[in-house]
N, C-alpha and C. Protein backbone atom coordinates (compact mmCIF):
# COMPACT_ATOMS: atom_id res chain seq x y z
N UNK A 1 0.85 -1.18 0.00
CA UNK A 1 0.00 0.00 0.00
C UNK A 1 0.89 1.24 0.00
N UNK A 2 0.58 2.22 -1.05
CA UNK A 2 1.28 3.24 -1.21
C UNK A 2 1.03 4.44 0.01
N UNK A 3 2.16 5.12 0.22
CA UNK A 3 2.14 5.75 1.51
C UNK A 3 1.75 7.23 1.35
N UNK A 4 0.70 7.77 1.70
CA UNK A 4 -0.32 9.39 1.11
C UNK A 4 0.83 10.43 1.57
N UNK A 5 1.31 11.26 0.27
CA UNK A 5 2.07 12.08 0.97
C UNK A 5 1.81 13.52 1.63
N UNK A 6 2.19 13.96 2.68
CA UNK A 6 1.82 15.75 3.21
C UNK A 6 2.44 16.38 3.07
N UNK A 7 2.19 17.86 3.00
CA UNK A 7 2.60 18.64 2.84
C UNK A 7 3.93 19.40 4.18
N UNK A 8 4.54 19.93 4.17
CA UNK A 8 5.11 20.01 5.25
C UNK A 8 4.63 20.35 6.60
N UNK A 9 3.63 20.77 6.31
CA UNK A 9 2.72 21.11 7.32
C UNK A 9 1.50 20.51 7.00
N UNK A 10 0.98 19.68 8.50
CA UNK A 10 -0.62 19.09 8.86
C UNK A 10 -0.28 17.77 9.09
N UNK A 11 -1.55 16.80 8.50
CA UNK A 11 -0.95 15.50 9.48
C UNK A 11 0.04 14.72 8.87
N UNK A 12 0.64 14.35 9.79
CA UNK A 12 1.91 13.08 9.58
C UNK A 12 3.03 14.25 9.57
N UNK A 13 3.06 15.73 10.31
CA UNK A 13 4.32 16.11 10.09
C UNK A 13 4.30 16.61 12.07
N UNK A 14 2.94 16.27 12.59
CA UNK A 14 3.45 16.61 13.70
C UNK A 14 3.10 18.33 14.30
N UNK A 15 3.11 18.89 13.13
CA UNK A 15 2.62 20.11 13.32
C UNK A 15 1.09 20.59 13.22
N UNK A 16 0.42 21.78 13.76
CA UNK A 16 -0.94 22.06 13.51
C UNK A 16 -0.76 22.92 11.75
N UNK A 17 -1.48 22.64 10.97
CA UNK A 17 -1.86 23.50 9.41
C UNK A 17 -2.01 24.64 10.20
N UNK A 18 -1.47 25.85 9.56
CA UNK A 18 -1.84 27.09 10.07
C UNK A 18 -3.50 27.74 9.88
N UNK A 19 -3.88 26.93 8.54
CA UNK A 19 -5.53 26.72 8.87
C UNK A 19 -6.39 26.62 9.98
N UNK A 20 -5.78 25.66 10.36
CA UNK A 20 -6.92 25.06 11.72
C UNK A 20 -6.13 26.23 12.77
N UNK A 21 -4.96 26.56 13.20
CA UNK A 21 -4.46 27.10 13.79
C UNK A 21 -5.59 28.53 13.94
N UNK A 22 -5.46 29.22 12.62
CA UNK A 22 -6.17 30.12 12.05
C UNK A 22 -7.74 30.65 13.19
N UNK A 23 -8.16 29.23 12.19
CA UNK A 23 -9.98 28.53 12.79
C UNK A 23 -9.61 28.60 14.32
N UNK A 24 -8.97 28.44 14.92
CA UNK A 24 -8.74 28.11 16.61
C UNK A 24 -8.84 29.20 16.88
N UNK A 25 -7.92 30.35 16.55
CA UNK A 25 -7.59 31.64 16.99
C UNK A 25 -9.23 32.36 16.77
N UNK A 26 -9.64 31.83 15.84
CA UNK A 26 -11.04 32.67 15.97
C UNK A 26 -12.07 32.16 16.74
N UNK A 27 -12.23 30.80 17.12
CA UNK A 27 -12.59 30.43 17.88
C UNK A 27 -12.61 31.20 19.28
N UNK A 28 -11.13 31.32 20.18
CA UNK A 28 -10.62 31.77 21.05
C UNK A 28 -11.16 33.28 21.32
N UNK A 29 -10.86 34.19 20.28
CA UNK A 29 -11.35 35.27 19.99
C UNK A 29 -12.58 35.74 20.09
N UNK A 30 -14.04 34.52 19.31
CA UNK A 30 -15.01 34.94 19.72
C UNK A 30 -15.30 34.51 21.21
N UNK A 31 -14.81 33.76 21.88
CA UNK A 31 -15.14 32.65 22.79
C UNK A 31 -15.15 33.96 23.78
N UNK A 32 -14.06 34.57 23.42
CA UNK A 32 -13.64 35.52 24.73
C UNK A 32 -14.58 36.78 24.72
N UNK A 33 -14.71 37.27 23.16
CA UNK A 33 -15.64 38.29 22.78
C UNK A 33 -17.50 38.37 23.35
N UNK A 34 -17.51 36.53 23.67
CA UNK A 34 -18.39 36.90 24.44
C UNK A 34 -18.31 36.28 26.01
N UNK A 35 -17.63 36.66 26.34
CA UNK A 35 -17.31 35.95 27.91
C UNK A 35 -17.36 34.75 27.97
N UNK A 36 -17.41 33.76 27.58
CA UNK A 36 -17.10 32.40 27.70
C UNK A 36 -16.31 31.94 28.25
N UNK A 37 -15.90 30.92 29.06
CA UNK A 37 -14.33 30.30 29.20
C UNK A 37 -14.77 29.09 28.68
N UNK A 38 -13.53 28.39 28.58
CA UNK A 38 -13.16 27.02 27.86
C UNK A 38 -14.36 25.91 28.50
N UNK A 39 -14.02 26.07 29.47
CA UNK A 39 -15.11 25.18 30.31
C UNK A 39 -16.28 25.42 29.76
N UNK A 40 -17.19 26.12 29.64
CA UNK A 40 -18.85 26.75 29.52
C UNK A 40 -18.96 26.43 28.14
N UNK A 41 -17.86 26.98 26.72
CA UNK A 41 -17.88 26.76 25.89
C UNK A 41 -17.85 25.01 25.87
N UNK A 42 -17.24 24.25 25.96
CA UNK A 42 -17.02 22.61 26.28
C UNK A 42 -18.31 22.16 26.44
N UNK A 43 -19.40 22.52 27.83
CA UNK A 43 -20.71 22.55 28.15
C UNK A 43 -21.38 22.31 27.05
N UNK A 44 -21.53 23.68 26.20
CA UNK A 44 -22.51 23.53 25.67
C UNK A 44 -22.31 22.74 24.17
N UNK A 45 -21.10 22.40 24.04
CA UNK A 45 -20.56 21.21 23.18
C UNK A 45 -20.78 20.02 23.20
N UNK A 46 -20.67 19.72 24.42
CA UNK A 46 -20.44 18.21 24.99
C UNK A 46 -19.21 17.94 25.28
N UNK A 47 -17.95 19.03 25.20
CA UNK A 47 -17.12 18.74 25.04
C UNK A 47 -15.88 18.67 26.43
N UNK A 48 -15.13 18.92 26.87
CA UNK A 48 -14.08 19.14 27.98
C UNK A 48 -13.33 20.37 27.64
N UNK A 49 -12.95 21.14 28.20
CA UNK A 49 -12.36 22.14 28.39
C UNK A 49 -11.13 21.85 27.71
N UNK A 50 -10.55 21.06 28.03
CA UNK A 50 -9.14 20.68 26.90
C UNK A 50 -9.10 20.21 25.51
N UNK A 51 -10.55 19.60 25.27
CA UNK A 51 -10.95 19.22 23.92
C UNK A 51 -11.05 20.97 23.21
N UNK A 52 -11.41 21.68 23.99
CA UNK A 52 -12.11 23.47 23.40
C UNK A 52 -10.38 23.74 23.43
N UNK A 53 -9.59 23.50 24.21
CA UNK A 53 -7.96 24.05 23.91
C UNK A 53 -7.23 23.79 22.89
N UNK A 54 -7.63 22.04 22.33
CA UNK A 54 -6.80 21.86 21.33
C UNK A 54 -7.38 22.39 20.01
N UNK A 55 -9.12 22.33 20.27
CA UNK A 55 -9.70 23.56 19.18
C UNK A 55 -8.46 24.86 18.49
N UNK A 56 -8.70 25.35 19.94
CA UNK A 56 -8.34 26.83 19.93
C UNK A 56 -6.92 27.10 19.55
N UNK A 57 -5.89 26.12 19.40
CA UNK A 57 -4.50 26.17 19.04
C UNK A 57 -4.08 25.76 17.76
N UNK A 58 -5.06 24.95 17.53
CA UNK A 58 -5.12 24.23 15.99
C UNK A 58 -4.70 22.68 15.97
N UNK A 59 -4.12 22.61 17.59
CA UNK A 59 -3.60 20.70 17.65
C UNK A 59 -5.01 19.87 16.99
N UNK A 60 -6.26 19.75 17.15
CA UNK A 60 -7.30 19.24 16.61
C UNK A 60 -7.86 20.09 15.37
N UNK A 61 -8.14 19.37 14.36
CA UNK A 61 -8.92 20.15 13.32
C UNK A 61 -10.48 20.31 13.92
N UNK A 62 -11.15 21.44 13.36
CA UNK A 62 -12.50 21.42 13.63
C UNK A 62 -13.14 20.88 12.43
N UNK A 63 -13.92 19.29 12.64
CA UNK A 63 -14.96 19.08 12.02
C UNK A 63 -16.13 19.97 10.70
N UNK A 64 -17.15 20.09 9.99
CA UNK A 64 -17.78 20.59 9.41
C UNK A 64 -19.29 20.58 10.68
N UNK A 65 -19.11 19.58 11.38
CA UNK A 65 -20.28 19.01 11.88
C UNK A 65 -20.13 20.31 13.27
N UNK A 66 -18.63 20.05 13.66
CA UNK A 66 -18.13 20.71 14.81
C UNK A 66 -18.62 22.21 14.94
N UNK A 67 -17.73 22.60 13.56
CA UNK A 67 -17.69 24.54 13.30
C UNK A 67 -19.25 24.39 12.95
N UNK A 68 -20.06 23.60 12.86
CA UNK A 68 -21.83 23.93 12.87
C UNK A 68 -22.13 24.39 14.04
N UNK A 69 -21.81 23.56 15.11
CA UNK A 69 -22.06 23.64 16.43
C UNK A 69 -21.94 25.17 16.95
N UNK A 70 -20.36 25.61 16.35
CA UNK A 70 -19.37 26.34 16.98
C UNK A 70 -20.33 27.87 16.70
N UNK A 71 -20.67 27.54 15.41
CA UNK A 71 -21.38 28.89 14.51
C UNK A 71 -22.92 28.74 15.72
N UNK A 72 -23.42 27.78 16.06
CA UNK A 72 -24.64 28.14 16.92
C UNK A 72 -24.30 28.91 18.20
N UNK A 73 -23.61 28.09 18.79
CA UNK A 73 -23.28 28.40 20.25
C UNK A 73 -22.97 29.84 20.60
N UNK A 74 -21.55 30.00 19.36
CA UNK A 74 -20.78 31.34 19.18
C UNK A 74 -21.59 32.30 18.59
N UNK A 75 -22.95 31.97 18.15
CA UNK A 75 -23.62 32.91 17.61
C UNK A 75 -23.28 33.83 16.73
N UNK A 76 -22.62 33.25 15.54
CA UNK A 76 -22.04 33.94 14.19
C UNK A 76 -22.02 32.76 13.00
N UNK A 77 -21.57 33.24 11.91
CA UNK A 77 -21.47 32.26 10.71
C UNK A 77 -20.55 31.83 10.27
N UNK A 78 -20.50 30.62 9.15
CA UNK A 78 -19.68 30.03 9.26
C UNK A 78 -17.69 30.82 8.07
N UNK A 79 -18.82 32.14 7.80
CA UNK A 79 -17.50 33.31 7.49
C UNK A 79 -16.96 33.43 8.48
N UNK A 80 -17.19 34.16 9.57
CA UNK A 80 -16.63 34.33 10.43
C UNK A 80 -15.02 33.98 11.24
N UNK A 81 -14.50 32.24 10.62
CA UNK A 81 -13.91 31.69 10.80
C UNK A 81 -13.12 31.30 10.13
N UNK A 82 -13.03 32.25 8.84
CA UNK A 82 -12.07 32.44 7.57
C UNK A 82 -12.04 33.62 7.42
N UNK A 83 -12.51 34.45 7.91
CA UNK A 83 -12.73 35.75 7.83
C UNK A 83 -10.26 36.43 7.92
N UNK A 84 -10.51 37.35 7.08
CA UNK A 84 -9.20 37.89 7.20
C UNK A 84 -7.91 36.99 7.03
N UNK A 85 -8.28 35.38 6.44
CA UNK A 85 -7.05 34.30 6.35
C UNK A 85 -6.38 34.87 5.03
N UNK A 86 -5.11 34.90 5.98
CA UNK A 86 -4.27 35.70 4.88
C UNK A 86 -4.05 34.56 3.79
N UNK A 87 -3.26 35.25 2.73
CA UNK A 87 -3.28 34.04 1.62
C UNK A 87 -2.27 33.34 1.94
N UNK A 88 -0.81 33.51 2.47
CA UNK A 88 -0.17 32.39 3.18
C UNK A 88 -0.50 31.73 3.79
N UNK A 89 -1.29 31.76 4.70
CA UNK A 89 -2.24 30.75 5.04
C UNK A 89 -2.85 30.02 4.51
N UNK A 90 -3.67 30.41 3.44
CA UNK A 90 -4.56 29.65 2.49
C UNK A 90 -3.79 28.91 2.19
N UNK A 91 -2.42 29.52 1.22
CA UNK A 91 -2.15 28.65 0.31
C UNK A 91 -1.06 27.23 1.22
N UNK A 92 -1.48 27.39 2.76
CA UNK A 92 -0.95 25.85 3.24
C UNK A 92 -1.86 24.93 3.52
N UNK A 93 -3.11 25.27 3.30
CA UNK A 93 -4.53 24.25 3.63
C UNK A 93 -4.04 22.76 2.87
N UNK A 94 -4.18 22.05 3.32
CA UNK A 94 -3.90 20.38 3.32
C UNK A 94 -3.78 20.11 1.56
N UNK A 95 -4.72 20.66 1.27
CA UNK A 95 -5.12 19.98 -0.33
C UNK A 95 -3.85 21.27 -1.35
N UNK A 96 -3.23 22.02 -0.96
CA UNK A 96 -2.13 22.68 -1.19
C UNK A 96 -0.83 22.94 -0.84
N UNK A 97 -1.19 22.16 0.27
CA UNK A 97 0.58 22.39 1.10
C UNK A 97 1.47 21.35 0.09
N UNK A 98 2.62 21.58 -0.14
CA UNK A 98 3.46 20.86 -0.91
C UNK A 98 5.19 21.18 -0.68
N UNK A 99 5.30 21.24 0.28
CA UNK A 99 6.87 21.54 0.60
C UNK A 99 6.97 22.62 0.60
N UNK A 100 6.43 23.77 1.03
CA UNK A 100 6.88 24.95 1.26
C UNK A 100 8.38 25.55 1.85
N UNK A 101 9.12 26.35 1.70
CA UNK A 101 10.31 26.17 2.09
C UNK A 101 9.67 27.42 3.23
N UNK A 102 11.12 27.03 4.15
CA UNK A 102 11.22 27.88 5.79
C UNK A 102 10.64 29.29 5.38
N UNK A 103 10.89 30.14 4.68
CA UNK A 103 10.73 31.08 4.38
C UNK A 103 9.12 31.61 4.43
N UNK A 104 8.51 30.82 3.72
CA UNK A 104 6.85 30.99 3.66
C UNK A 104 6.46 30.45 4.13
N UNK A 105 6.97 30.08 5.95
CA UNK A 105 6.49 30.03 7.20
C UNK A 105 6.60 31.22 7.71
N UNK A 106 5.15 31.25 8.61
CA UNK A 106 5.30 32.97 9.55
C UNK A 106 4.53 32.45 11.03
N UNK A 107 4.48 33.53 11.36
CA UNK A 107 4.06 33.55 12.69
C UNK A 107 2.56 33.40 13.19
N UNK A 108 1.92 33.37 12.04
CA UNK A 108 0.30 33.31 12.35
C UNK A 108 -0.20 34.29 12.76
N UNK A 109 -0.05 35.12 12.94
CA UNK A 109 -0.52 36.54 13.49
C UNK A 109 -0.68 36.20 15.50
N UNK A 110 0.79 35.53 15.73
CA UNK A 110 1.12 36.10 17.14
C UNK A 110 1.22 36.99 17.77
N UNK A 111 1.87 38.22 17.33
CA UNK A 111 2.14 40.02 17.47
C UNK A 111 0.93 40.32 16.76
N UNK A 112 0.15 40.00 16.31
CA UNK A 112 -1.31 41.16 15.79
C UNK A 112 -2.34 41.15 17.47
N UNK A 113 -2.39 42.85 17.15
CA UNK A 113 -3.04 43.21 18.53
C UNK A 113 -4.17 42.38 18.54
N UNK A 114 -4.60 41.85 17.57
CA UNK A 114 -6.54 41.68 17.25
C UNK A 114 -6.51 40.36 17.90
N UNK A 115 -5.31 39.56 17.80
CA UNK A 115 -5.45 38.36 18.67
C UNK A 115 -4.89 38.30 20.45
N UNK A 116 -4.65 39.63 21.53
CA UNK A 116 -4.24 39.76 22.29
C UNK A 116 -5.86 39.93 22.94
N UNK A 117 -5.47 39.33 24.15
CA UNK A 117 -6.44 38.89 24.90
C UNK A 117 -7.06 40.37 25.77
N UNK A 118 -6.37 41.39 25.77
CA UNK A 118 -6.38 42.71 26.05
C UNK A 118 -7.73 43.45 25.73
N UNK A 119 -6.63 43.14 23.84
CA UNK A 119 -7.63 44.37 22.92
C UNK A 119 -9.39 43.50 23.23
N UNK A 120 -9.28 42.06 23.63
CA UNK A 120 -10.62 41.24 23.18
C UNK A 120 -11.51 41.83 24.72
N UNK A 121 -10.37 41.98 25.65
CA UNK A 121 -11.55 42.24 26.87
C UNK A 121 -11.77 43.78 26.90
N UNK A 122 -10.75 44.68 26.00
CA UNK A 122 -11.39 46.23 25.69
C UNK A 122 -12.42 46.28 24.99
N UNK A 123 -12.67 45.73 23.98
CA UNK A 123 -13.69 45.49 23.02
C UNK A 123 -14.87 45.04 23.49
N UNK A 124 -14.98 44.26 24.48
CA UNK A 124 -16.08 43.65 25.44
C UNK A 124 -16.84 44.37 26.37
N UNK A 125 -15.65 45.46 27.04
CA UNK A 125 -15.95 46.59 27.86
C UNK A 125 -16.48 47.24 27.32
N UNK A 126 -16.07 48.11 25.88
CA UNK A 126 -16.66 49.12 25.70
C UNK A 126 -18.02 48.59 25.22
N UNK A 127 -18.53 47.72 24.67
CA UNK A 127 -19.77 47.33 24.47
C UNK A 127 -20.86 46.87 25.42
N UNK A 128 -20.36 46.92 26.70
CA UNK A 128 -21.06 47.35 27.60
C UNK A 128 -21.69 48.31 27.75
N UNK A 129 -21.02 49.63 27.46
CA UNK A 129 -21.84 51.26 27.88
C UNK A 129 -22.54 51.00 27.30
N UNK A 130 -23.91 51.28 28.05
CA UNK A 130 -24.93 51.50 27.68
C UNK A 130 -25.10 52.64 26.59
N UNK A 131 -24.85 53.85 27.33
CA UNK A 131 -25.29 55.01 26.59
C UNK A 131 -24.34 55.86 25.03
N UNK A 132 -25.20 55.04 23.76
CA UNK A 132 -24.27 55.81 22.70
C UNK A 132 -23.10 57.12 22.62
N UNK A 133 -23.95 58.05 23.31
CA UNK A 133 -23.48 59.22 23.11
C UNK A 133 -21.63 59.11 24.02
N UNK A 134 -22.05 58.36 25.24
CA UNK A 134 -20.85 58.14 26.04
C UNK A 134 -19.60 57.04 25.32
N UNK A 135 -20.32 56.05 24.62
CA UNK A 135 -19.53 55.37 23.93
C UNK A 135 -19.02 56.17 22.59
N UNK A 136 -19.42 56.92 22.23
CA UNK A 136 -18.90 57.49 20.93
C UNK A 136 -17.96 58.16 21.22
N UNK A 137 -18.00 59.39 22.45
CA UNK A 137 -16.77 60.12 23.22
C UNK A 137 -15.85 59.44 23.45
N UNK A 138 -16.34 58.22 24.37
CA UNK A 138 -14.97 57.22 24.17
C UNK A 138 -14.17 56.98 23.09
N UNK A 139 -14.73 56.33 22.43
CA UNK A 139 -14.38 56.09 21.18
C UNK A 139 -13.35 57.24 20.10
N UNK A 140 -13.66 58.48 20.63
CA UNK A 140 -13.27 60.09 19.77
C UNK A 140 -11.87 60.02 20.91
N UNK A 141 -12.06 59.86 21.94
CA UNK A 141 -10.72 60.40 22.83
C UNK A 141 -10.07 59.07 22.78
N UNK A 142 -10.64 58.18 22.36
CA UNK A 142 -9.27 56.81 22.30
C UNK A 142 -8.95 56.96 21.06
N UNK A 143 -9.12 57.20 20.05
CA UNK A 143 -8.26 57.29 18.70
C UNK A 143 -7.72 59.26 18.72
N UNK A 144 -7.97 59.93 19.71
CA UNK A 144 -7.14 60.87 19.58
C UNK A 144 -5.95 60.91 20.61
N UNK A 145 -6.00 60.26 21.78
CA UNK A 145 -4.95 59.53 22.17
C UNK A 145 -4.34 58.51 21.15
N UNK A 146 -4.61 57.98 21.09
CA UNK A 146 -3.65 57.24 19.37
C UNK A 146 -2.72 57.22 18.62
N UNK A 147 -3.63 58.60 18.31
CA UNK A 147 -2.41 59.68 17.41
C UNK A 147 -1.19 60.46 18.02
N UNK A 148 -1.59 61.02 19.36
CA UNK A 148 -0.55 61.35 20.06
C UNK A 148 1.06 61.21 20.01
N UNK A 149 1.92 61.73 19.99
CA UNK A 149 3.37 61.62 19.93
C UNK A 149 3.66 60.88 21.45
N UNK A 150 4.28 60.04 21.25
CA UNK A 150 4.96 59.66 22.43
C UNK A 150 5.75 60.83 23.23
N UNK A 151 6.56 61.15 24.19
CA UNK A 151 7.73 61.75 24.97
C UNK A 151 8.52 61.80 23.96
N UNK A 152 8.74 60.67 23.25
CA UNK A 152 10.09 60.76 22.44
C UNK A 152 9.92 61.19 21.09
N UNK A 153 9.06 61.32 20.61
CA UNK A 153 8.28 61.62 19.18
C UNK A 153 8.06 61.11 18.26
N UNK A 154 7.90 59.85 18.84
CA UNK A 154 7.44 58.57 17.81
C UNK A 154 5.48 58.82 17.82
């Protein structure tokens, strides 16, 4: 029996596809976007809290049956979870990966603020205020702080 070959990345190399990796991070992202923890999310899965971790890292692929679930629970669609996949990414999805060299490996968007657990519980906060008018001020004095020069004039 002839032996199926992979790409350098996904199964049989040991590593997570930056795909599923991808899918995890958004997972994580909405999970947090709406207060969830791993546990509660798991709940209403059926799942264990460590089964929702290896989700969220990309060690497990998510199912079609799964990300159905994921799109109910998480209360969004099933865009949502491809949403912004850069094309290096794309172009390592299983049915394309083919020996990519070191080079057109990256970081997955580790250093992007949008995946820091920070910006996800600022984003949570401010959608709390109730009152528009107060959230919009917010909103005007945090991007004019923003712009601001540092001390040093960066």
């Amino acid at each position: 029996m002839a032996r199926r070959e992979t790409g350098q990345r996904g199964r049989g190399s040991g590593r997570p596809n930056p795909v599923d990796i991808h899918v995890g991070t958004k997972v994580r992202e909405r999970r947090t976007l709406l207060g969830l923890s791993q546990e509660k999310l798991g709940e209403a899965l059926g799942l264990t809290f460590q089964q929702v971790q290896k989700y969220e890292r990309g060690t497990n692929r998510v199912s079609a049956s799964r990300l159905y679930d994921l799109c109910h629970v998480l209360d969004t669609d099933m865009n949502y979870f491809f949403e912004d996949l850069p094309e290096e990414v794309a172009s390592q999805a299983p049915n394309k990966a083919g020996g990519l060299p070191d080079s057109a490996q990256q970081d997955n968007g580790k250093d992007d603020p949008l995946n820091k657990r920070e910006t996800l519980e600022l984003v949570r906060a401010y959608y709390r205020i109730q009152d528009p008018e107060l959230r919009r001020r917010l909103f005007e004095m945090t991007k004019a702080l923003g712009s601001l020069k540092d001390k040093n004039g960066n």
